[in-house]
Protein backbone atom coordinates (compact mmCIF):
# COMPACT_ATOMS: atom_id res chain seq x y z
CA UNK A 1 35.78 -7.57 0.33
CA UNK A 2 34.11 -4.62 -1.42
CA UNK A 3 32.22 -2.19 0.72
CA UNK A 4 28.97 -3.22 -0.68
CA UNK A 5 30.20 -7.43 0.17
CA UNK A 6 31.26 -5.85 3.85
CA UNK A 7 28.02 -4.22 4.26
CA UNK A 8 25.91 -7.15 3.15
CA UNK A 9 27.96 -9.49 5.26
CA UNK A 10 27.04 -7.40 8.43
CA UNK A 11 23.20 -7.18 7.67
CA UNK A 12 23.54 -10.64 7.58
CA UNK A 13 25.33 -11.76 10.62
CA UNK A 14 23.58 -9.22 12.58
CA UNK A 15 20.18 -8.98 11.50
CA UNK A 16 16.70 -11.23 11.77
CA UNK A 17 16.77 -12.58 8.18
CA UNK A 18 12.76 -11.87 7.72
CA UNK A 19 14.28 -10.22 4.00
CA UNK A 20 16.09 -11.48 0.97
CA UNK A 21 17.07 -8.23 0.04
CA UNK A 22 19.02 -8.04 -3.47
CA UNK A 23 22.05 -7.29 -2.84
CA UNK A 24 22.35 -3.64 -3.65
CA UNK A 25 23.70 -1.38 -0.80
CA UNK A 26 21.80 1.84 -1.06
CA UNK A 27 23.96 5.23 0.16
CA UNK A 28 21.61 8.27 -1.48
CA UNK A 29 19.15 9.05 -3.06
CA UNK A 30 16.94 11.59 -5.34
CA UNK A 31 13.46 11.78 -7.51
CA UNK A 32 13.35 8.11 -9.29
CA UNK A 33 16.75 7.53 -8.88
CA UNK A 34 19.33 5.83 -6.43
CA UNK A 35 23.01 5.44 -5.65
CA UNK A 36 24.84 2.51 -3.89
CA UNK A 37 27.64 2.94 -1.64
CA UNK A 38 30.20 1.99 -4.76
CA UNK A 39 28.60 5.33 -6.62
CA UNK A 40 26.23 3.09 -9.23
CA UNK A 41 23.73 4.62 -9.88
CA UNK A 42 20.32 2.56 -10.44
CA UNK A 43 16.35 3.20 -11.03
CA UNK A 44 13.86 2.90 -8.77
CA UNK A 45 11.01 1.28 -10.13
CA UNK A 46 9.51 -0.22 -7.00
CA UNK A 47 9.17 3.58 -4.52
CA UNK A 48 9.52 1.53 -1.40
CA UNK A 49 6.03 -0.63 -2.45
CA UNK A 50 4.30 3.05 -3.07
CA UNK A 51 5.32 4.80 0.17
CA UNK A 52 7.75 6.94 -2.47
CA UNK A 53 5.00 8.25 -4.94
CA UNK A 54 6.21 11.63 -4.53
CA UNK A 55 10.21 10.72 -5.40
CA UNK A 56 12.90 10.00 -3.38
CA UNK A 57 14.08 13.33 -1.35
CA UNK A 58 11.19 15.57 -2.63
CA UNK A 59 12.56 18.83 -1.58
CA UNK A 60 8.91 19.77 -0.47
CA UNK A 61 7.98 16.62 1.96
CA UNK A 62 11.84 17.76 2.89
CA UNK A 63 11.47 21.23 4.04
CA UNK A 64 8.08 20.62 5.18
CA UNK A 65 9.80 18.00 7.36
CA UNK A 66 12.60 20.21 8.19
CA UNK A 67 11.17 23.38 9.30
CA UNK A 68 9.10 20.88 11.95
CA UNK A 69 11.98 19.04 13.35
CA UNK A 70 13.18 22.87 14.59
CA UNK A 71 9.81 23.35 16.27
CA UNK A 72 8.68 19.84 17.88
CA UNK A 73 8.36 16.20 16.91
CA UNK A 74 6.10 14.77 19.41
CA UNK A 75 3.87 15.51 22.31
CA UNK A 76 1.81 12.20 22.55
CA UNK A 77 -1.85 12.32 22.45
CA UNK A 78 -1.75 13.06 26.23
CA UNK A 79 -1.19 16.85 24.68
CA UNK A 80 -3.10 18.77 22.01
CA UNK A 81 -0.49 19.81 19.48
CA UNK A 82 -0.91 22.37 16.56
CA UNK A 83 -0.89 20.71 13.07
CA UNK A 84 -3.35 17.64 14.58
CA UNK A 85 -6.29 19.35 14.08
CA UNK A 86 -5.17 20.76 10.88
CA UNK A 87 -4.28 16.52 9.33
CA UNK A 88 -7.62 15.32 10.38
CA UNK A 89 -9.65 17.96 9.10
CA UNK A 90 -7.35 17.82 5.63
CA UNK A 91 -7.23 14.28 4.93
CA UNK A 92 -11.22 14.09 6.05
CA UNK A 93 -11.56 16.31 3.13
CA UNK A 94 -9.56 14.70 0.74
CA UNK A 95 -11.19 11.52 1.61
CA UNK A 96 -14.92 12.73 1.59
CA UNK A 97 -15.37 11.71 4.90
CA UNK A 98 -15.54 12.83 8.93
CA UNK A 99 -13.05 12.00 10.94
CA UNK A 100 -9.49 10.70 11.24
CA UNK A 101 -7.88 8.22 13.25
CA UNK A 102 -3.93 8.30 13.37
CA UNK A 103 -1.71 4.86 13.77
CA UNK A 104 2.02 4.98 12.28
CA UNK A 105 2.29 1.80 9.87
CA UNK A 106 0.06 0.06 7.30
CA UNK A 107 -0.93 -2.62 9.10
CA UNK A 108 -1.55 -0.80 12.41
CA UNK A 109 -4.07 0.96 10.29
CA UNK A 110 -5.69 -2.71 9.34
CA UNK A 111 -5.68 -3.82 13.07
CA UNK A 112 -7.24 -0.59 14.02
CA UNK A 113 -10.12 -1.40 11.14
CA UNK A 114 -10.70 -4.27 12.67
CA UNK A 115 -11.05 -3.19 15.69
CA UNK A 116 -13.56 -0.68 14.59
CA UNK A 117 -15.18 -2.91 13.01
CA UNK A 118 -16.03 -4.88 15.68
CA UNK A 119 -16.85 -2.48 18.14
CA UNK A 120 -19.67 -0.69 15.55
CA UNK A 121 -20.69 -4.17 15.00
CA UNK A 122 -21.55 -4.78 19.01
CA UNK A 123 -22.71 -1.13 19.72
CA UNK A 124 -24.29 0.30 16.59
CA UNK A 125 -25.66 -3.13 14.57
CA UNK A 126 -26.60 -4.86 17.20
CA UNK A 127 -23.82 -8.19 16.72
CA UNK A 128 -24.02 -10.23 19.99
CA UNK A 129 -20.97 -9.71 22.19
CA UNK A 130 -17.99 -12.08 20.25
CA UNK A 131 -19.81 -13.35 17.46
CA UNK A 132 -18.25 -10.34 14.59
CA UNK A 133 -17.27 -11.43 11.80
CA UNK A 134 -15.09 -9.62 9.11
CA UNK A 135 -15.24 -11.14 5.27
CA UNK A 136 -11.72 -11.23 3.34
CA UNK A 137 -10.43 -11.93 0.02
CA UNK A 138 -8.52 -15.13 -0.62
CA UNK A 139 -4.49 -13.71 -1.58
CA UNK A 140 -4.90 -10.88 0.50
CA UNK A 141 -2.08 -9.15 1.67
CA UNK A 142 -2.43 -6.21 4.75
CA UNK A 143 0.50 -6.62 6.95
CA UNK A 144 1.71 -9.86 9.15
CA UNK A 145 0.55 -8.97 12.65
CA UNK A 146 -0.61 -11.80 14.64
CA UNK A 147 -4.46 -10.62 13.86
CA UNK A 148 -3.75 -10.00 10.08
CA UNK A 149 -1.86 -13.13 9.22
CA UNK A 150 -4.63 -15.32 10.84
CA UNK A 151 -7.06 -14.39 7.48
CA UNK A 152 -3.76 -14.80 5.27
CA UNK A 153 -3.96 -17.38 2.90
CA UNK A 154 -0.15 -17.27 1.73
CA UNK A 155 1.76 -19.95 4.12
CA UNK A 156 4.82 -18.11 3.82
CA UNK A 157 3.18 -15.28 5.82
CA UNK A 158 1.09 -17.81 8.07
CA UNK A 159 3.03 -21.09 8.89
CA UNK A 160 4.42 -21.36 12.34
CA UNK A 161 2.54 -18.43 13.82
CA UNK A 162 -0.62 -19.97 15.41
CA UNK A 163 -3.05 -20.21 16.84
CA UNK A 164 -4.70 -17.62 14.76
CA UNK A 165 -7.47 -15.20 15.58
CA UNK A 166 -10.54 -16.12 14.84
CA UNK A 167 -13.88 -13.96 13.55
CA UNK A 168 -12.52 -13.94 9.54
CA UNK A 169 -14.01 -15.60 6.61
CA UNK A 170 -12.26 -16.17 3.49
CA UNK A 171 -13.82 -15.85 0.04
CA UNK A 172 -12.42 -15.96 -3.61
CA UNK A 173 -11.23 -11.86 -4.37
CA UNK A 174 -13.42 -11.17 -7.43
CA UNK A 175 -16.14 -12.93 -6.20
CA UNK A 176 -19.44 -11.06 -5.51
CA UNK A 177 -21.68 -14.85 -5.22
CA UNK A 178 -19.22 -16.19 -2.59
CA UNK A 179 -19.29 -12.85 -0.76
CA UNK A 180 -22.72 -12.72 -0.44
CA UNK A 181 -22.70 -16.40 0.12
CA UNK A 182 -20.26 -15.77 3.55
CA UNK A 183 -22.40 -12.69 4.54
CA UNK A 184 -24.98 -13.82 7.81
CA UNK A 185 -26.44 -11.49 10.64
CA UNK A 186 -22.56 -11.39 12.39
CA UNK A 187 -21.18 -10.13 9.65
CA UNK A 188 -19.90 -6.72 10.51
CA UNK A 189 -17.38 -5.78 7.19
CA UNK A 190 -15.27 -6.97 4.07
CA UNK A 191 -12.15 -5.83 4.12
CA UNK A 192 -10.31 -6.15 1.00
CA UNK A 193 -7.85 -4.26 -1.27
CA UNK A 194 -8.92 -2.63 -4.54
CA UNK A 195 -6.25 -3.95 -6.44
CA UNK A 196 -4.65 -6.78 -4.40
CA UNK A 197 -0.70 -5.88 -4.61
CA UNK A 198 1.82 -8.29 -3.00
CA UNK A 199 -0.75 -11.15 -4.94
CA UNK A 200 0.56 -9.65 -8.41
CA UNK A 201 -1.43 -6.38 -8.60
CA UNK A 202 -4.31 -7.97 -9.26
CA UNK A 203 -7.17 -5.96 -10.57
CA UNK A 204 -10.76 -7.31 -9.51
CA UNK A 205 -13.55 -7.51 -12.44
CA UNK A 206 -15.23 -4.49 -13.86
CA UNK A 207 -18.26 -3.73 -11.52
CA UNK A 208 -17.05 -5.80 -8.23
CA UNK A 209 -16.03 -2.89 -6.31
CA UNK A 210 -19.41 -1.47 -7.37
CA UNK A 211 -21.24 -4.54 -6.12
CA UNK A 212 -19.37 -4.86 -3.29
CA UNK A 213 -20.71 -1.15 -2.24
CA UNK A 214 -24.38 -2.06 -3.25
CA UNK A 215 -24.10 -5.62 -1.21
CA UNK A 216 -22.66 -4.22 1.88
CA UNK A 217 -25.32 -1.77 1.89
CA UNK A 218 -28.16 -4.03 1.58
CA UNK A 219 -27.01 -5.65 4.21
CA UNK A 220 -25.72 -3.12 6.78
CA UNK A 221 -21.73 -3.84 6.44
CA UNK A 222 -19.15 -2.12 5.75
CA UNK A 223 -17.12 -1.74 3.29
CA UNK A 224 -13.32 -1.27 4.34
CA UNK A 225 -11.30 -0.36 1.00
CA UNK A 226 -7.30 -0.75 1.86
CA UNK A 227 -6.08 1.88 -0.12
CA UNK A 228 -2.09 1.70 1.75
CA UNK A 229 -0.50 0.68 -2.02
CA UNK A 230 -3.29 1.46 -4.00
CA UNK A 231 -3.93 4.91 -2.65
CA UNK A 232 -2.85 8.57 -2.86
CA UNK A 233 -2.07 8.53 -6.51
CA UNK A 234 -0.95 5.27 -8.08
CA UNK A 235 -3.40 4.27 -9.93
CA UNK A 236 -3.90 7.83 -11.35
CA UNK A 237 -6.90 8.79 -9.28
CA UNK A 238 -6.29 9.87 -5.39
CA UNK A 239 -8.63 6.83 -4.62
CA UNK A 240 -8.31 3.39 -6.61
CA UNK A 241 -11.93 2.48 -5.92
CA UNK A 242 -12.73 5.73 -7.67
CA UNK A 243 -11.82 3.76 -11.02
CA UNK A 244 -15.64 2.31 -9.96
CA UNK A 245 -16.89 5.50 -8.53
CA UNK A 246 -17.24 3.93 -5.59
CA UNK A 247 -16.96 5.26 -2.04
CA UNK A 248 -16.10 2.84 1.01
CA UNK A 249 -17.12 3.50 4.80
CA UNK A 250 -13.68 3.61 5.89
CA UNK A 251 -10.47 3.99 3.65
CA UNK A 252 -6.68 2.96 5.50
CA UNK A 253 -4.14 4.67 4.58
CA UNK A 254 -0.79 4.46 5.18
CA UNK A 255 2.77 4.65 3.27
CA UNK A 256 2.36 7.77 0.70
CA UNK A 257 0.57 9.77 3.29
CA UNK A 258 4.00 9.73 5.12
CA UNK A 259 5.96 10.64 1.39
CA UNK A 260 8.80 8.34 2.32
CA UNK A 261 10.21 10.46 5.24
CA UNK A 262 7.80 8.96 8.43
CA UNK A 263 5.66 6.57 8.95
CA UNK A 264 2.33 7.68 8.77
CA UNK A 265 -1.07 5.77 8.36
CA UNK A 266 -4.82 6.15 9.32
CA UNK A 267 -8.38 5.09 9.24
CA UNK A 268 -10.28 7.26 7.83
CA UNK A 269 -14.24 7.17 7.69
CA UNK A 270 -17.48 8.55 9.02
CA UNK A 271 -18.35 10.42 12.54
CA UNK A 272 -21.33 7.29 12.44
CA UNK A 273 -18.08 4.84 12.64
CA UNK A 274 -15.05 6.17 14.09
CA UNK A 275 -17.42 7.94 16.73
CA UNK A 276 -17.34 4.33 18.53
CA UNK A 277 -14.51 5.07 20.13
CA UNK A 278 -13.97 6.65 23.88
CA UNK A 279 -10.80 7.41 25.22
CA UNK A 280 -8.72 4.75 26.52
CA UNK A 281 -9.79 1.96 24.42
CA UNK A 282 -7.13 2.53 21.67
CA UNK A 283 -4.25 4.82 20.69
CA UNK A 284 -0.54 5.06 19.82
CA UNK A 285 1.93 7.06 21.22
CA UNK A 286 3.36 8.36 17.88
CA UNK A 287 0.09 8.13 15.72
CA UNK A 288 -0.51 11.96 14.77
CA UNK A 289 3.10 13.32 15.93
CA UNK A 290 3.79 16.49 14.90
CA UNK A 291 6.26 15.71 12.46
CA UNK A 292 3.93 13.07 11.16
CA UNK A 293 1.39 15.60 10.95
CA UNK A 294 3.61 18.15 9.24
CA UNK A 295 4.40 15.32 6.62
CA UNK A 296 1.04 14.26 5.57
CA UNK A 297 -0.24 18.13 5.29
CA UNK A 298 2.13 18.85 2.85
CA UNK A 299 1.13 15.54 0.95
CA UNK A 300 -2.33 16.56 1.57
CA UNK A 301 -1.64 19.52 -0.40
CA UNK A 302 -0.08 18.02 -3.58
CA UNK A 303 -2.58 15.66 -4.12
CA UNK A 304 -5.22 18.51 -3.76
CA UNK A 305 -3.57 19.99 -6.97
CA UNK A 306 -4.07 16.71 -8.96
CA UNK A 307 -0.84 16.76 -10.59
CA UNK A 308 0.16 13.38 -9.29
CA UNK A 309 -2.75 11.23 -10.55
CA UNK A 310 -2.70 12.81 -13.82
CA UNK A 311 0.66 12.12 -14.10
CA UNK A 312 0.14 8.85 -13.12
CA UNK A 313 -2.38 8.74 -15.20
CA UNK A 314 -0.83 9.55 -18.77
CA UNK A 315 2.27 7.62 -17.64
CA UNK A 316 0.57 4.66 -16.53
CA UNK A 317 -0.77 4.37 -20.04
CA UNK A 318 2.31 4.64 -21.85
CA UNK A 319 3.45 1.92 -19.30
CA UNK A 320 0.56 -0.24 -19.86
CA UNK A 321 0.85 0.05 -23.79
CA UNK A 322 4.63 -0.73 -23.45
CA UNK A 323 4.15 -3.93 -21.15
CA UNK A 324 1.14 -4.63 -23.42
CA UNK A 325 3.67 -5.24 -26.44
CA UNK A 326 5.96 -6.73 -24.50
CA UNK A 327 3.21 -9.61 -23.90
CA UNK A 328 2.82 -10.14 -27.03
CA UNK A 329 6.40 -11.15 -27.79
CA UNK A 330 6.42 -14.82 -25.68
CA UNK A 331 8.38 -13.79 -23.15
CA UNK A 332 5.81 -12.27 -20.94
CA UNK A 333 2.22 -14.11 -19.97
CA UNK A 334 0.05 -11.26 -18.86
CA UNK A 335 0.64 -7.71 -17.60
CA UNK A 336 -1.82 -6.11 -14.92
CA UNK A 337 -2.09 -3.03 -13.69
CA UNK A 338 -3.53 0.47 -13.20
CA UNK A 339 -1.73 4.06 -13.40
CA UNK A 340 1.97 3.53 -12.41
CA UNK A 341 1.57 -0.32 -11.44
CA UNK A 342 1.83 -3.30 -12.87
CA UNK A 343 2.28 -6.96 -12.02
CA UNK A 344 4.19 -8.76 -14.93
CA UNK A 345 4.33 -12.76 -15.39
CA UNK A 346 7.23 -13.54 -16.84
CA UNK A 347 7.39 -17.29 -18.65
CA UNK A 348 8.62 -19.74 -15.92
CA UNK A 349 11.12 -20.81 -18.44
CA UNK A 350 13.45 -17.35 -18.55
CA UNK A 351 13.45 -17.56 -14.53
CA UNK A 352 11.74 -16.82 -11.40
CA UNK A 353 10.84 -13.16 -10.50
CA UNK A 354 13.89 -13.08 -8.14
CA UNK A 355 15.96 -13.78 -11.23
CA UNK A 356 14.33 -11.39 -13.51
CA UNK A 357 14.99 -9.15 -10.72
CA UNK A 358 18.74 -9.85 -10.37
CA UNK A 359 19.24 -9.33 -13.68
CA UNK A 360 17.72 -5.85 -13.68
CA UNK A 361 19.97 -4.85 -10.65
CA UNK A 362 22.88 -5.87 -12.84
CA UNK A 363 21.28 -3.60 -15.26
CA UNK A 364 20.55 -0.85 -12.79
CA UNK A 365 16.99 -1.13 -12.71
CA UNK A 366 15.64 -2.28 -9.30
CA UNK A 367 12.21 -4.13 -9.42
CA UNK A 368 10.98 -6.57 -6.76
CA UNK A 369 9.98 -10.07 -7.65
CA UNK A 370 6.63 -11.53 -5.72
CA UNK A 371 5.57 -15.26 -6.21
CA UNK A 372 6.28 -17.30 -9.14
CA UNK A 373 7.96 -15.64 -11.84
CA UNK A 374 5.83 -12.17 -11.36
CA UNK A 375 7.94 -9.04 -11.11
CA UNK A 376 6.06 -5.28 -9.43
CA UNK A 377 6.83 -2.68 -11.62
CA UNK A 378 5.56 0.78 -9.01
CA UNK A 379 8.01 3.69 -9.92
CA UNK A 380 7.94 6.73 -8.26
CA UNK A 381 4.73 9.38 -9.69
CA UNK A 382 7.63 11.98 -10.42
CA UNK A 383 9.83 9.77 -12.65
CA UNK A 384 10.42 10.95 -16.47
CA UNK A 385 9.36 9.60 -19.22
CA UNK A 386 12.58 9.35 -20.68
CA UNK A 387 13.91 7.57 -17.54
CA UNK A 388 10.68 5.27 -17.43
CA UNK A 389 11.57 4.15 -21.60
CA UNK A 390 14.90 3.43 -20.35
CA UNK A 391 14.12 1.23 -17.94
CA UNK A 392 11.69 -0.84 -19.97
CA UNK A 393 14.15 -1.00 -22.39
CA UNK A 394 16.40 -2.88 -19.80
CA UNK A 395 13.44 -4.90 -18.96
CA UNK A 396 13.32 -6.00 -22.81
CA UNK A 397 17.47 -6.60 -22.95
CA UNK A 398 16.81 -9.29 -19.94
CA UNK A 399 13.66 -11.10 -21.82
CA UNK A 400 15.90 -11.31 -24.72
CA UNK A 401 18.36 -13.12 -22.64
């Protein structure tokens, strides 16, 4: 057996099988581009679903990450430590907003919406004790927790894991009648991605992101905008809901904010909301580490320059033009997308997106397939042009069969 057949074969005998991984073996990496244990060298055009915006081994989330492993990586919150104060007061700014709550994952960031949610809801609106609600968008994906796959509507993520939490209603994503339909007195937020991203990157109508801010406003709920793919540059502003120029209450963050080297994530919204909270009644023991903290500040800091979303930007619209012609050709239904994402149906007929996929590895371009025959096209924000053509030339080579 090959080293890459050995290594596969051990993943597999020894590991929960909760991923189909293709079967590339992954040994280094650097910028937009990575090398298997055999020495083949392929492209990255998925950036670990957006949590690599800024490039594989970006030698400043390196050094940044480097120079605080000398000094110290974690203190709990039972300690003050000296870059916390520094990442809440940062990402508050780059955000617009107050304050900062620090988890570690995406979906601890969703769980700990929720549960702000529901405590503003009892203590500030008035919600009688139990009775919350939360509104959701049909396709939804924000993690599979216990809590978050109970308002999943994609069996895959649901079956076999009840009973499910209740206090979530379920509406049609793009659809502002149905919301308002599901709103009552209980309701406390809608939670919902800007563009949806393990559905297909789906992107919602013009003006429902701007009518979901005016409805939750008029009726005193807020407006939770999961931002953990869509966020910190992909979509070639910092912010996807600033495509509407809207602002949410609360914005969760998560995978770029850690620039592929730690987990980071975090709620992020007003002193009115996050101020809820009193001590003991939630936490993590490695939200806002120090080397977590040293991370995100130096992420903090390239966004601030803006180089990132206008490079996503200009790229995004070559990529979109590109993918545009390619759906023209038959072999490609429809192409979504903002910035430097896009969600591309391929016709049932040439294979499912875990073929398509397959047959990019072979042609050392890695993509990830999601249902149907949809492939996620999410390079890094640092890739070249040059490298990006190349790629969607392979993409063409496989359509043509």
């Amino acid at each position: 057996m090959s080293t890459t057949e050995n290594a596969i074969a051990s993943a597999e005998a020894h590991s929960a099988h909760n991923y189909h991984p293709l079967p590339v073996v992954v040994a280094t990496a650097d910028g937009a581009w990575m090398t298997d244990v055999e020495g083949r060298r392929y492209l990255d055009m998925l950036a670990g679903y957006s949590a690599l915006n800024f490039g594989h081994g970006n030698r400043r989330l390196i050094d940044a990450a480097r120079a605080q492993l000398e000094r110290v990586t974690l203190t709990s919150r039972a300690f003050h430590h000296d870059r916390f104060a520094d990442f809440c007061t940062r990402l508050a700014e780059l955000c617009g907003m107050e304050m900062v709550l620090p988890m570690n994952t995406g979906v601890e960031a969703v769980e700990t919406a929720v549960k702000t949610a529901r405590k503003w809801g009892y203590r500030v609106k008035g919600v009688p004790d139990g009775m919350a609600k939360i509104i959701v968008a049909a396709d939804n994906f924000h993690g599979r927790t216990t809590t978050v796959i109970s308002f999943s509507t994609d069996p895959e993520a649901r079956a076999d894991f009840g009973p499910y939490t209740p206090g979530f209603e379920i509406v049609p994503y793009g659809d502002l009648t149905a919301m308002r339909e599901a709103m009552t007195e209980n309701t406390v937020a809608v939670l919902i991605e800007p563009i949806q991203g393990e559905a297909g990157v789906l992107v919602p109508p013009p003006g429902y992101l701007a009518g979901v801010r005016e409805l939750t406003r008029e009726r005193d709920v807020l407006f939770i905008a999961d931002e953990i793919q869509s966020g910190l540059g992909r979509t070639g502003k910092t912010f996807a809901c600033e495509h509407e120029g809207v602002v949410p209450d609360m914005y969760l963050l998560g995978k770029a904010l850690g620039g592929g080297v730690v987990p980071v994530s975090a709620v992020v919204s007003s002193a009115a909301v996050l101020g809820v909270y009193r001590p003991g009644e939630h936490g993590s023991t490695f939200g806002g580490n120090p080397l977590a903290c040293a991370v995100a500040l130096e992420v903090i800091a390239m966004l601030n320059t803006g180089e990132y979303q206008q490079r996503a930007a200009e790229l995004g619209d070559h990529l979109h033009r590109e993918l545009g012609l390619l759906a023209g050709g038959g072999a490609v239904r429809a192409v979504r997308g903002r910035g430097l994402w896009a969600g591309v149906d391929i016709e049932p007929e040439l294979g499912t997106g875990r073929e398509i996929s397959e047959k990019l590895m072979e042609r050392r371009v890695l993509v990830k397939d999601t249902h149907g025959s949809t492939i996620r096209i999410a390079p890094p924000l640092v890739i070249g042009k040059e490298d990006l053509d190349w790629g969607l030339e392979q993409l063409r080579e496989v359509l043509r069969g």
